[in-house]
N, C-alpha and C. Protein backbone atom coordinates (compact mmCIF):
# COMPACT_ATOMS: atom_id res chain seq x y z
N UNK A 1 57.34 -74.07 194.32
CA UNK A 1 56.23 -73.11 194.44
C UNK A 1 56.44 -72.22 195.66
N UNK A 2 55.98 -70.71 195.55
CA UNK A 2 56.62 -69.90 196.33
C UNK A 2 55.54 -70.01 197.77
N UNK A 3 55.73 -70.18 199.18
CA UNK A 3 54.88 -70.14 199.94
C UNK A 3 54.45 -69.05 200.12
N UNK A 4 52.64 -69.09 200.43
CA UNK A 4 51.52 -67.83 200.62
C UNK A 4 51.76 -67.55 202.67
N UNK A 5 51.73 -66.07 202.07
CA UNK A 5 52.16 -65.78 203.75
C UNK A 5 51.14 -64.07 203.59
N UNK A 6 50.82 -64.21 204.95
CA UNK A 6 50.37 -63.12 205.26
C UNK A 6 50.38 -62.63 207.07
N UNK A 7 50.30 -61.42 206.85
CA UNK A 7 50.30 -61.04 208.38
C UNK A 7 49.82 -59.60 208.53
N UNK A 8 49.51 -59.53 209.75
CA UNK A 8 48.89 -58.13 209.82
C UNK A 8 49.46 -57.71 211.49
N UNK A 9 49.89 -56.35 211.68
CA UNK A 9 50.09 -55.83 213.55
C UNK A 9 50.29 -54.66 213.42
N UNK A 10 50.84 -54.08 214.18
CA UNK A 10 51.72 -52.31 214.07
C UNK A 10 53.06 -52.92 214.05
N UNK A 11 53.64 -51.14 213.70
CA UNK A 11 54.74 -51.54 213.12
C UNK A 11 55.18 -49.85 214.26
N UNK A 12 56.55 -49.79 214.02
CA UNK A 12 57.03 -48.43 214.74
C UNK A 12 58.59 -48.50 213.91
N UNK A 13 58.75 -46.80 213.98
CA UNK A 13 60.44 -46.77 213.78
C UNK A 13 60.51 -45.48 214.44
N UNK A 14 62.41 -45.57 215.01
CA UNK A 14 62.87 -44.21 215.32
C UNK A 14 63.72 -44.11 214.50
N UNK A 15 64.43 -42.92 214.36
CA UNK A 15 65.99 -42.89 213.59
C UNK A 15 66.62 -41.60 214.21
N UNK A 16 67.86 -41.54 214.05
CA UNK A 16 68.28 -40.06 214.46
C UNK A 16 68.47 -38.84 213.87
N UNK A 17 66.98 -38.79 213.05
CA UNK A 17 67.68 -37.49 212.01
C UNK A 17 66.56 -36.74 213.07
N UNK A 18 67.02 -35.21 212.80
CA UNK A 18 65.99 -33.87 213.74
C UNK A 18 65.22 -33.92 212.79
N UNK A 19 63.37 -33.64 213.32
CA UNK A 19 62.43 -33.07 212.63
C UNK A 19 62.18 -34.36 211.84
N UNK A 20 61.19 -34.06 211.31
CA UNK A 20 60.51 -35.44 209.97
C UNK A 20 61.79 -36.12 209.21
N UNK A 21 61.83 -36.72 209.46
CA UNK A 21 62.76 -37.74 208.29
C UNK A 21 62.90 -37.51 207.10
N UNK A 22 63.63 -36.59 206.03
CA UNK A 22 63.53 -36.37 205.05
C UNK A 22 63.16 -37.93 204.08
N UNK A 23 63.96 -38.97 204.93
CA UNK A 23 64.20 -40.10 203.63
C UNK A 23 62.97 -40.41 203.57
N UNK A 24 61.67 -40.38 204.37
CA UNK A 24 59.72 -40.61 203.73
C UNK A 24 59.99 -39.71 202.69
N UNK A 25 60.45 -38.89 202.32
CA UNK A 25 60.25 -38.06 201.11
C UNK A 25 61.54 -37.87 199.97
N UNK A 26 62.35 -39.22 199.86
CA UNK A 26 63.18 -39.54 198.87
C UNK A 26 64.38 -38.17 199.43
N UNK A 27 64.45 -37.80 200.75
CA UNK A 27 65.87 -36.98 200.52
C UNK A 27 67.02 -37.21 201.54
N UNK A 28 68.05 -36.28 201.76
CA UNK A 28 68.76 -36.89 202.87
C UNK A 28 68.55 -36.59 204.28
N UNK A 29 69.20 -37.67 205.04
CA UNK A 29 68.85 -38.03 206.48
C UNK A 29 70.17 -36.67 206.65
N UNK A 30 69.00 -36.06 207.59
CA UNK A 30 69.59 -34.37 208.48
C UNK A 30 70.91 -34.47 208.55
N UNK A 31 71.54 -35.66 209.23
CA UNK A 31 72.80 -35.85 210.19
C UNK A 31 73.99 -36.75 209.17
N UNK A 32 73.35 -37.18 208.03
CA UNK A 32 74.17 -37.52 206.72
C UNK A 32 74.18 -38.51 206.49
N UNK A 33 73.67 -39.78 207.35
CA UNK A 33 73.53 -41.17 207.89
C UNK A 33 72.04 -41.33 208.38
N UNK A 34 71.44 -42.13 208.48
CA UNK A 34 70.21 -42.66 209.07
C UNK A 34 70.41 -43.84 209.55
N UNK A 35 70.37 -43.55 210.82
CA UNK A 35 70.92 -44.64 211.80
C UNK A 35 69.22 -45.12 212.41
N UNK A 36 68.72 -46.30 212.42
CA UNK A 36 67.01 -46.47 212.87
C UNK A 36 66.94 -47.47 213.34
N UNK A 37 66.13 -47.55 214.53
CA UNK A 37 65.45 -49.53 214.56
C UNK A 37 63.38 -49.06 213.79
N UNK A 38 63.43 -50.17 213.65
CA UNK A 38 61.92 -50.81 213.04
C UNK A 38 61.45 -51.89 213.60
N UNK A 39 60.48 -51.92 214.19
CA UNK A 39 60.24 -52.76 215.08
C UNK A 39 58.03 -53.37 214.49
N UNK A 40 58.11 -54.30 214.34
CA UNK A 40 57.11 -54.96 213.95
C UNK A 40 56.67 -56.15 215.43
N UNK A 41 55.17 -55.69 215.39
CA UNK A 41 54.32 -56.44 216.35
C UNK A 41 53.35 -57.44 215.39
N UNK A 42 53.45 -58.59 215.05
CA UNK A 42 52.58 -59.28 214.54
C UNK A 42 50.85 -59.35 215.00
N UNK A 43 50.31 -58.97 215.07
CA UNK A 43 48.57 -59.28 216.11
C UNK A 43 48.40 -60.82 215.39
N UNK A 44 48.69 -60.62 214.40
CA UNK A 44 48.12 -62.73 213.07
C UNK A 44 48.98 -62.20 211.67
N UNK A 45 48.96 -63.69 211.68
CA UNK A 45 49.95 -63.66 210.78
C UNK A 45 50.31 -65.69 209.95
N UNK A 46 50.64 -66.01 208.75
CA UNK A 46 50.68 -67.33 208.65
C UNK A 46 51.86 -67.16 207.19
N UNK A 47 52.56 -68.25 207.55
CA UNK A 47 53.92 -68.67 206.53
C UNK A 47 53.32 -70.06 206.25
N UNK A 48 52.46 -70.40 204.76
CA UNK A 48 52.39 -71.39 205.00
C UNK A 48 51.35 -72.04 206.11
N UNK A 49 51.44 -73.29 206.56
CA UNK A 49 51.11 -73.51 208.02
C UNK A 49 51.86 -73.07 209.09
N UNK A 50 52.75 -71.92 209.20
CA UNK A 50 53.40 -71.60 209.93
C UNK A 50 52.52 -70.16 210.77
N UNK A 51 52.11 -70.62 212.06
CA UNK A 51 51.72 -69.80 212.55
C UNK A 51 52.48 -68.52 213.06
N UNK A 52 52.14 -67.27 212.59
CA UNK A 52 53.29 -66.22 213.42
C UNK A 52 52.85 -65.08 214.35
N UNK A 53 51.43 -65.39 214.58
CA UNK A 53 51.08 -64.32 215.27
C UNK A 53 51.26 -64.23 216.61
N UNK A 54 51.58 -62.60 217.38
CA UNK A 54 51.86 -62.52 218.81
C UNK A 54 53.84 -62.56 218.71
N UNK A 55 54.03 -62.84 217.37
CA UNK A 55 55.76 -62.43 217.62
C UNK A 55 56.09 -60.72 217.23
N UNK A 56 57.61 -60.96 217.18
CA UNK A 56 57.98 -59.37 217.23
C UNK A 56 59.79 -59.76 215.97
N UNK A 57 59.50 -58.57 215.44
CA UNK A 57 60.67 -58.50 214.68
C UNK A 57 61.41 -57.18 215.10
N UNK A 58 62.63 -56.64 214.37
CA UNK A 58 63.45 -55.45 214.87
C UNK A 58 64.49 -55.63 213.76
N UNK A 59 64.35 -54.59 213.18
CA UNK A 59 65.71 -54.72 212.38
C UNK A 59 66.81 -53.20 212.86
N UNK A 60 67.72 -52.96 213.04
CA UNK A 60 68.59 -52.21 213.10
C UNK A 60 68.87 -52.03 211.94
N UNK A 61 69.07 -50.49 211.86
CA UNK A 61 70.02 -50.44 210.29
C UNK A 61 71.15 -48.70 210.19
N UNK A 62 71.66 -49.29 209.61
CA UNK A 62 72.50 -48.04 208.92
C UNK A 62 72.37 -47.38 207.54
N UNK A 63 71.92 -46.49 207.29
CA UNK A 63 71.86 -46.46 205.49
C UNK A 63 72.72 -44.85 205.77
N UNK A 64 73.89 -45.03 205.01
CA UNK A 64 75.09 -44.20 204.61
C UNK A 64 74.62 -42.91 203.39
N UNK A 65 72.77 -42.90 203.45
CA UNK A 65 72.50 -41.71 202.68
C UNK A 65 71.22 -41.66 202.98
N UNK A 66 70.63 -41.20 201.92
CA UNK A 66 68.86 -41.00 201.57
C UNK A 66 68.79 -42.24 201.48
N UNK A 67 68.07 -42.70 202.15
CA UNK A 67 66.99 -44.75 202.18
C UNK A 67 66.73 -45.18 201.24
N UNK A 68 66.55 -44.36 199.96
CA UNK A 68 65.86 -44.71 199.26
C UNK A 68 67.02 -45.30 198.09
N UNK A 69 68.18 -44.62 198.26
CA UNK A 69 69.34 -45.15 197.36
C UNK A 69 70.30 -46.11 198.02
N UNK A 70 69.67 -47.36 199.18
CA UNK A 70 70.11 -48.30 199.47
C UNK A 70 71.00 -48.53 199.99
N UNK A 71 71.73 -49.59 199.85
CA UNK A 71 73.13 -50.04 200.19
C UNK A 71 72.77 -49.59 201.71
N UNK A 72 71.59 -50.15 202.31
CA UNK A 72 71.82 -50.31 204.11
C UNK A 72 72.91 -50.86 204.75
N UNK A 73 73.36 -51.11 205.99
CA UNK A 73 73.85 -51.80 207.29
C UNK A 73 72.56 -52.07 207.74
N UNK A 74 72.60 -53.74 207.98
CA UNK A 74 71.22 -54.39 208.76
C UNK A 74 71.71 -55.38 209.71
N UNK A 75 71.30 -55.44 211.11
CA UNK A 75 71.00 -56.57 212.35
C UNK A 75 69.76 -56.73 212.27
N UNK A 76 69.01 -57.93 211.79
CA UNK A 76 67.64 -58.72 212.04
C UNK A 76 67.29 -58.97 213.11
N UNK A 77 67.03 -58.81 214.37
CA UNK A 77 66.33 -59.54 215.17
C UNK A 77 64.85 -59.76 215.32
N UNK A 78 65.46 -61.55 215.52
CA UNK A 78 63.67 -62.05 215.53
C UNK A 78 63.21 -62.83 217.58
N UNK A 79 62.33 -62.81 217.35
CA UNK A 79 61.50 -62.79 218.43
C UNK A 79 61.98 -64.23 218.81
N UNK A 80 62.75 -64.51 220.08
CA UNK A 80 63.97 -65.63 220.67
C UNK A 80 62.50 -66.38 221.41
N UNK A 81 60.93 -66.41 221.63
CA UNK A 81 60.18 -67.16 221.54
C UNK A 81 60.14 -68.13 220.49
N UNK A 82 60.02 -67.35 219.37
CA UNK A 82 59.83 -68.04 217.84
C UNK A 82 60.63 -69.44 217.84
N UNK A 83 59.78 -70.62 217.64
CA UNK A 83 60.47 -71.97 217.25
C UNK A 83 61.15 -71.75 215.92
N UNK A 84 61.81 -72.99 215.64
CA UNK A 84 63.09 -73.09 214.64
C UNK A 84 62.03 -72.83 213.11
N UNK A 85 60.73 -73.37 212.79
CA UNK A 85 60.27 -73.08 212.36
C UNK A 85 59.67 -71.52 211.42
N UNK A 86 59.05 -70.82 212.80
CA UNK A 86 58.69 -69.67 212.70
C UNK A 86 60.07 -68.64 212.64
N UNK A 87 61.07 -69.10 213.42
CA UNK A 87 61.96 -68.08 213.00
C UNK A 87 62.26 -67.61 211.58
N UNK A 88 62.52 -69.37 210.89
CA UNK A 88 62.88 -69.31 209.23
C UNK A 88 62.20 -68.55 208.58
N UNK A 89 60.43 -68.42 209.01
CA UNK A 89 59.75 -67.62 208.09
C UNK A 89 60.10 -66.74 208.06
N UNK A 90 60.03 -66.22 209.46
CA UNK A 90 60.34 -64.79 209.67
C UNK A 90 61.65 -63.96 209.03
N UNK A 91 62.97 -64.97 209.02
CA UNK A 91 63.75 -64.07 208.64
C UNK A 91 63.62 -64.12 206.90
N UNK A 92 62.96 -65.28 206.40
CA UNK A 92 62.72 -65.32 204.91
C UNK A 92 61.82 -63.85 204.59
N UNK A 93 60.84 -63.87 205.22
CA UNK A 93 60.04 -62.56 205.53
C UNK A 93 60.69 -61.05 205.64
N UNK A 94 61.42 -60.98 206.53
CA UNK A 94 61.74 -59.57 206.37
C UNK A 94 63.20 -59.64 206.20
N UNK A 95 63.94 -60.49 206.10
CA UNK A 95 64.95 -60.65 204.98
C UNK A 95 64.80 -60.27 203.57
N UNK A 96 63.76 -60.27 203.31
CA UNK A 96 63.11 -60.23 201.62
C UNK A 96 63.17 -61.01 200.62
N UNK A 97 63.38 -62.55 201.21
CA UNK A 97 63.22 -63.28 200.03
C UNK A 97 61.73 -63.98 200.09
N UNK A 98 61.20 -63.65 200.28
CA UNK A 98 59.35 -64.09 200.19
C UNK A 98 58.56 -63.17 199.51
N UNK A 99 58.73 -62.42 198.87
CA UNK A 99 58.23 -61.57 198.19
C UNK A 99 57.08 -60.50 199.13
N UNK A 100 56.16 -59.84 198.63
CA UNK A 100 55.32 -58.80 199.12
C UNK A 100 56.49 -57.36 199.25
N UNK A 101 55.54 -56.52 200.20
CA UNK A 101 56.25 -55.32 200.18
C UNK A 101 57.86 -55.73 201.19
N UNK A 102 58.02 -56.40 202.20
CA UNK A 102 59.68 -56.77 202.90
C UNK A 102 60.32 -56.95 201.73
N UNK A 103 60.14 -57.70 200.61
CA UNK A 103 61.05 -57.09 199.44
C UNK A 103 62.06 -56.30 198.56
N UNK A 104 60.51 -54.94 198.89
CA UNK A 104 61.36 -54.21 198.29
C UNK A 104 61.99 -53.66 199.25
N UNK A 105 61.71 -53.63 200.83
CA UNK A 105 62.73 -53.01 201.82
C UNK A 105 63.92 -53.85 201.41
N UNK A 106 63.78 -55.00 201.13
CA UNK A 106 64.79 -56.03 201.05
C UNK A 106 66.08 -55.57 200.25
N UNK A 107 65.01 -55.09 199.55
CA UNK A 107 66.68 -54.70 198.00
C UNK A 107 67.43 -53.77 198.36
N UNK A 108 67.11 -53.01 199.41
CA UNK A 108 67.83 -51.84 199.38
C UNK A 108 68.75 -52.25 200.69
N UNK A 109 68.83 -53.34 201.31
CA UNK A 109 69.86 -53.71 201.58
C UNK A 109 71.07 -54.03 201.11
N UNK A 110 72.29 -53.54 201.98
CA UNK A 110 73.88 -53.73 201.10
C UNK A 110 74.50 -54.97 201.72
N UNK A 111 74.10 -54.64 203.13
CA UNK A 111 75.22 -56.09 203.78
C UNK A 111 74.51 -56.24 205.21
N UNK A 112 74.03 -57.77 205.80
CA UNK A 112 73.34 -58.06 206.53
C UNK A 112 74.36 -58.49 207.51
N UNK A 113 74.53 -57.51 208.81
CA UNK A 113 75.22 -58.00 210.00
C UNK A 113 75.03 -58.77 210.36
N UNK A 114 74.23 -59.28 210.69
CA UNK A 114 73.62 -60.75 211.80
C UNK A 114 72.39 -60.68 211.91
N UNK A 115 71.98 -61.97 212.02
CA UNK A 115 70.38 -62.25 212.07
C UNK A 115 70.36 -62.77 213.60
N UNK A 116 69.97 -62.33 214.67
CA UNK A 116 69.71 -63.07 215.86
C UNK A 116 68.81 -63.27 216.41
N UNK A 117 68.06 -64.17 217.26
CA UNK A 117 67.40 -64.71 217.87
C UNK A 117 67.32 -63.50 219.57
N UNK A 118 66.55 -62.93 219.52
CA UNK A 118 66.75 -61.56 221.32
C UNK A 118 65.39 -61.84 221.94
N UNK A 119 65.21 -61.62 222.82
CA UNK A 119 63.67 -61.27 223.55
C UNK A 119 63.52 -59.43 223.34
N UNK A 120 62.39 -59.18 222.73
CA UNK A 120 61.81 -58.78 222.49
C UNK A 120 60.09 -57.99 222.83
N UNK A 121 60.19 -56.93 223.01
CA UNK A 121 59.12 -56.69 223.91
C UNK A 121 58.50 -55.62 223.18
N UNK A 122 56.83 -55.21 222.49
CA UNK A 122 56.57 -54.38 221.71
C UNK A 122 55.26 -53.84 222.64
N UNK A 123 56.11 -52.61 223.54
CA UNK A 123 54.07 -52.43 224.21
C UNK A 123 53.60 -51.58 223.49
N UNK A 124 52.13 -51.26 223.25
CA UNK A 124 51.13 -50.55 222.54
C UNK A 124 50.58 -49.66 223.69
N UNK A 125 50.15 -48.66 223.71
CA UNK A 125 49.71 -47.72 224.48
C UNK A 125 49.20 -46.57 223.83
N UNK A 126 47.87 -45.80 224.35
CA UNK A 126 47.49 -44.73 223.64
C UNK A 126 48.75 -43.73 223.62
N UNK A 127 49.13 -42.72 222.40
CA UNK A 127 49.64 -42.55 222.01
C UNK A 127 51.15 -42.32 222.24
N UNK A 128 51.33 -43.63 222.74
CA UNK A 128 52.83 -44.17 222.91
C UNK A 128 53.28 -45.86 222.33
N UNK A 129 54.58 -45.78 221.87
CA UNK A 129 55.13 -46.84 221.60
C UNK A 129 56.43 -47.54 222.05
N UNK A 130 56.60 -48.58 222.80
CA UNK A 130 58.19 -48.61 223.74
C UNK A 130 58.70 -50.00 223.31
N UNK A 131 59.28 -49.86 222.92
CA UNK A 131 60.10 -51.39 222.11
C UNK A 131 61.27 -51.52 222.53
N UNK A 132 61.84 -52.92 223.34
CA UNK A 132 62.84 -53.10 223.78
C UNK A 132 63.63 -54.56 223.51
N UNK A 133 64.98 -54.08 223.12
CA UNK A 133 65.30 -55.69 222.26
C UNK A 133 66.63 -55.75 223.26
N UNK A 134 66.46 -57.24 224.02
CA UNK A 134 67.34 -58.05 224.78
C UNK A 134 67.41 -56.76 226.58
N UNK A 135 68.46 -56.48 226.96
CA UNK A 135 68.54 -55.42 228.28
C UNK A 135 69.32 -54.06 227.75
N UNK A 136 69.72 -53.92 226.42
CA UNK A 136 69.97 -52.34 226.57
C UNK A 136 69.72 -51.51 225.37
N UNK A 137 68.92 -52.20 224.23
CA UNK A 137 68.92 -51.50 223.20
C UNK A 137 67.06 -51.67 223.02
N UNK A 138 66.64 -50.18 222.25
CA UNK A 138 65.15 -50.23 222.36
C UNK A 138 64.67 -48.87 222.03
N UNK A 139 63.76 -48.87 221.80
CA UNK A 139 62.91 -46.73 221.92
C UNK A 139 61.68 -46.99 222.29
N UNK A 140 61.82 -45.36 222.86
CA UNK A 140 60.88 -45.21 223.50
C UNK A 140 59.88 -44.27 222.50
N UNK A 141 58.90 -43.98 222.29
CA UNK A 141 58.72 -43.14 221.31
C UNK A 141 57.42 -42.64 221.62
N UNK A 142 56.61 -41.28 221.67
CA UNK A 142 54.95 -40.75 222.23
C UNK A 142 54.89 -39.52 221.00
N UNK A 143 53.21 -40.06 220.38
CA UNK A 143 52.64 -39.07 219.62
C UNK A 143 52.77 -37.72 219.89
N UNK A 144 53.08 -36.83 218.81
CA UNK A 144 53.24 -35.46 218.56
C UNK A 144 51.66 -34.79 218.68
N UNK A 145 51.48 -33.56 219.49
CA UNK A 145 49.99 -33.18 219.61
C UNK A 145 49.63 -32.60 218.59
N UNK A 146 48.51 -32.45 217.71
CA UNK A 146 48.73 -31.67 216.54
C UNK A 146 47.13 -30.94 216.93
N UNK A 147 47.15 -30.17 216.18
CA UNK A 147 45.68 -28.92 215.95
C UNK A 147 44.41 -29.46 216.92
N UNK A 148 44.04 -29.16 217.67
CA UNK A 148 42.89 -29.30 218.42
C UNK A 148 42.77 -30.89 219.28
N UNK A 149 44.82 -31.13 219.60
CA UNK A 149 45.09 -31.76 220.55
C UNK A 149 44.70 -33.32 219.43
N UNK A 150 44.90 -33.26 218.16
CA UNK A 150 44.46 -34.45 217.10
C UNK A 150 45.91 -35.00 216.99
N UNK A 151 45.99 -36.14 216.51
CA UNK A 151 47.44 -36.88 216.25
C UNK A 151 48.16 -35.84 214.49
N UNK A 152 49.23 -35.86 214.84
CA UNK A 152 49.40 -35.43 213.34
C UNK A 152 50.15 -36.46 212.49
N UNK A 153 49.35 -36.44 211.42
CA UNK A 153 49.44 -37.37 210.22
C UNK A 153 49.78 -37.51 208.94
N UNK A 154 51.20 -38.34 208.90
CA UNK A 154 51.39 -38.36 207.16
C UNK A 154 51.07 -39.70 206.41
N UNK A 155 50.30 -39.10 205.07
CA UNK A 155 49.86 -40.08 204.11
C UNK A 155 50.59 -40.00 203.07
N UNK A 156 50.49 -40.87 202.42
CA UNK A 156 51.01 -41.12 200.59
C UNK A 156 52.25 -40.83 200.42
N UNK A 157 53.41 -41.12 201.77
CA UNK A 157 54.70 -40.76 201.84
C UNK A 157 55.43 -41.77 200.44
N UNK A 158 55.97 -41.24 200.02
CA UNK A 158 56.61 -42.13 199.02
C UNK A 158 57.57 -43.41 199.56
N UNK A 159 58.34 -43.29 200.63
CA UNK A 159 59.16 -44.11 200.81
C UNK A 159 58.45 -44.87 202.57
N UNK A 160 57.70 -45.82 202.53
CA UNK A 160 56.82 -46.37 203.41
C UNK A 160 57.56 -47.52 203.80
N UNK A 161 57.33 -47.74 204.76
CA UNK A 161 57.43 -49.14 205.73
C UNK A 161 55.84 -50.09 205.63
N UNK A 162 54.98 -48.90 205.65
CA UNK A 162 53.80 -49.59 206.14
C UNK A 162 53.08 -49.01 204.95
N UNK A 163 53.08 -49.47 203.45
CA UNK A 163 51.88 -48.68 203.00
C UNK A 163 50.89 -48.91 202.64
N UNK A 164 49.94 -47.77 202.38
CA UNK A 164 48.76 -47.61 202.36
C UNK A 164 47.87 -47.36 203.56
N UNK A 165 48.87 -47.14 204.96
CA UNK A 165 48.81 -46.51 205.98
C UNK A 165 49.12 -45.23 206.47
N UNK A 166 47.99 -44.64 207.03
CA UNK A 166 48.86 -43.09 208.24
C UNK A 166 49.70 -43.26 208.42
N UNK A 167 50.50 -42.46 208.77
CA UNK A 167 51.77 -42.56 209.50
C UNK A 167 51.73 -41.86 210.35
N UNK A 168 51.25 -41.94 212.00
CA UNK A 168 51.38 -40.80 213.34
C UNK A 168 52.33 -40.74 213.47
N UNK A 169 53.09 -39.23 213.59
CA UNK A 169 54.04 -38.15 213.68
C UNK A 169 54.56 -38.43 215.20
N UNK A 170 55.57 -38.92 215.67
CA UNK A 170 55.90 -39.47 217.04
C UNK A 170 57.64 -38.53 217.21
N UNK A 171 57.86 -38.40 218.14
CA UNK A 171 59.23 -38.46 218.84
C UNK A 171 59.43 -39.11 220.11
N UNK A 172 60.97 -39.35 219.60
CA UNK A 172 61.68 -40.51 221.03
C UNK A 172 62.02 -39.58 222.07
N UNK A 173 61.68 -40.43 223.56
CA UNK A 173 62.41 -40.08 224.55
C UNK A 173 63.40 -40.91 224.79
N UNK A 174 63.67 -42.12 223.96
CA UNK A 174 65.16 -42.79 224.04
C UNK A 174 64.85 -43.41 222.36
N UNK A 175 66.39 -43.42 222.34
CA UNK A 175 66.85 -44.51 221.11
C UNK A 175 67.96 -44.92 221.37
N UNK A 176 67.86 -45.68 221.49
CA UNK A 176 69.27 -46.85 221.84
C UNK A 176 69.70 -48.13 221.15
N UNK A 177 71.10 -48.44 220.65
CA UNK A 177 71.49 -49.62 220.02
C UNK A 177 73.21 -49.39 219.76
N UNK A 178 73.98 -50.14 220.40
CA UNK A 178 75.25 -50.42 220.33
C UNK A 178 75.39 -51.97 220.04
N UNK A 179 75.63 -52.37 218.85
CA UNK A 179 76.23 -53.44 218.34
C UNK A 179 76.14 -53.73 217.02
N UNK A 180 77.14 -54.26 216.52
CA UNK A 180 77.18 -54.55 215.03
C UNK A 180 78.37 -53.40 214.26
N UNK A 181 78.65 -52.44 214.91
CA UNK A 181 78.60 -51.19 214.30
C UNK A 181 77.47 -50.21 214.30
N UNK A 182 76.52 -50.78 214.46
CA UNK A 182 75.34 -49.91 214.63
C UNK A 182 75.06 -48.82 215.72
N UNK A 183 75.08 -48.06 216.10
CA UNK A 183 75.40 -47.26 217.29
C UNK A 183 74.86 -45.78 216.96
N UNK A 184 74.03 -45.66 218.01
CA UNK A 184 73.03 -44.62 218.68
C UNK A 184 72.93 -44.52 219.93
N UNK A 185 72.47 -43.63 220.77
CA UNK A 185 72.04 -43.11 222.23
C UNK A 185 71.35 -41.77 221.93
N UNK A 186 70.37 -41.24 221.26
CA UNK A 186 69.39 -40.50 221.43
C UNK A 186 68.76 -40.06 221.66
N UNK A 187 67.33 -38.75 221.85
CA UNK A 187 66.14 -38.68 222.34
C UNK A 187 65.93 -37.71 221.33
N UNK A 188 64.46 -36.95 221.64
CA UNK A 188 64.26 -35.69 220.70
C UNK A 188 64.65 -35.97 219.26
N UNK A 189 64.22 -37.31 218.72
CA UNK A 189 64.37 -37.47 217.44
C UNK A 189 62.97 -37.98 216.64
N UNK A 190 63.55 -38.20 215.32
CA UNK A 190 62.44 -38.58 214.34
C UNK A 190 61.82 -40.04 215.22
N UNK A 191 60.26 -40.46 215.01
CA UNK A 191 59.47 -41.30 215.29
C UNK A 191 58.27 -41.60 214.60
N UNK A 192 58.13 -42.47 213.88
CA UNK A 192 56.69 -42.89 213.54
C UNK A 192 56.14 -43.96 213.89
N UNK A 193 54.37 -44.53 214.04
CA UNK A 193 54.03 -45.72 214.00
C UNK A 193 52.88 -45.61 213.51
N UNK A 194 52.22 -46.84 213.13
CA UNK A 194 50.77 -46.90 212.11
C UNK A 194 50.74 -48.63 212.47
N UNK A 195 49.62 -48.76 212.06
CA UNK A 195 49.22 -50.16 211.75
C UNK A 195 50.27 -50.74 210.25
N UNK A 196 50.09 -52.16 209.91
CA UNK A 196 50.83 -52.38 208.87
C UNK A 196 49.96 -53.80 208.36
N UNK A 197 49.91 -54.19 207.08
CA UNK A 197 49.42 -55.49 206.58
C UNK A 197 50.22 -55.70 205.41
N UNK A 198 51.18 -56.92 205.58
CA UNK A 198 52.15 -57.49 203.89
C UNK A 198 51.46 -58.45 203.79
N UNK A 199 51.61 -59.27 202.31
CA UNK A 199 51.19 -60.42 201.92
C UNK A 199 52.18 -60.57 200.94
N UNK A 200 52.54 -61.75 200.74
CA UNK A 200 53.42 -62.84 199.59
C UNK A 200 53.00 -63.87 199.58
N UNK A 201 53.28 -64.50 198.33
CA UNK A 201 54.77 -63.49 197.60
C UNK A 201 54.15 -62.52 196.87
């Protein structure tokens, strides 16, 4: 029987394409590649009796086109607090074999670099987001001002991380990640964050 899991926190991503990310809208990443981290803050969360709230996930990835036609490059990192326990969920979780929406991010994975265990740090701040995994890889990322100094906001994006959520319109003042193959040093790029809630299976 498949275990009931749920969780709820914010979520954030950068990537290095200029301007909005075509791949929220099924097309290609500016620079021909979409190179991104995704970074998930749990607030509560449960695998089972497996408590997960107050951890942090990060996936690195590479996708060699538009996101939406798969075949990623992925590094998992999970939150190096997390006991042997909570880790398993976690990477069952956004690995995608637990079903809910990590799933279908799941499928569109091609080949999983490494799953590791990093410290992890997700601060929240009015309209800023700064996520930092182990001492040199991380983004920095602050809301875009929009019409009468309001956040600017995309809905009903087809290709979601978080859906049935806003998506505030953000850019990085850093993006950083060298390992795996994975490799960026950035700023002045694509950024989003919103709240997020999955459930599985």
């Amino acid at each position: 029987m498949s275990t009931q899991w749920q969780m709820h926190g914010d979520y954030l991503e950068s990537c290095n394409c200029k301007g909005a990310c075509p791949c929220l809208f099924l097309g290609s990443p500016t620079e021909g590649n979409c190179t991104a981290l995704v970074g998930w803050h749990i607030a509560s969360g449960r695998y089972g009796d497996v408590d997960l709230g107050n951890l942090n996930v990060v996936v690195a990835l590479d996708s060699p086109g538009p996101m939406a036609e798969g075949n990623w490059k992925v590094v998992l990192y999970l939150d190096e607090r997390a006991s042997d326990s909570q880790q398993e969920a976690l990477g069952a979780i956004f690995g995608g074999q637990a079903g809910g929406h990590p799933e279908l991010l799941g499928s569109m994975i091609g080949e999983v670099l490494g799953v590791e265990p990093m410290p992890i740090d997700f601060v929240i701040e009015q309209g800023r987001r700064h996520l930092r995994i182990g001492e040199s890889a991380g983004a920095e990322i602050f809301a875009i001002e929009g019409q009468g100094g309001e956040e600017v906001v995309i809905r009903k994006h087809p290709l979601a991380v978080a859906p049935g959520q806003d998506l505030i319109v953000a850019k990085s003042r850093a993006l950083r990640h060298q390992s795996h193959g994975i490799n960026m040093d950035v700023s002045e790029r694509t950024a989003y964050y919103s709240p997020f809630s999955y459930t599985g299976p």
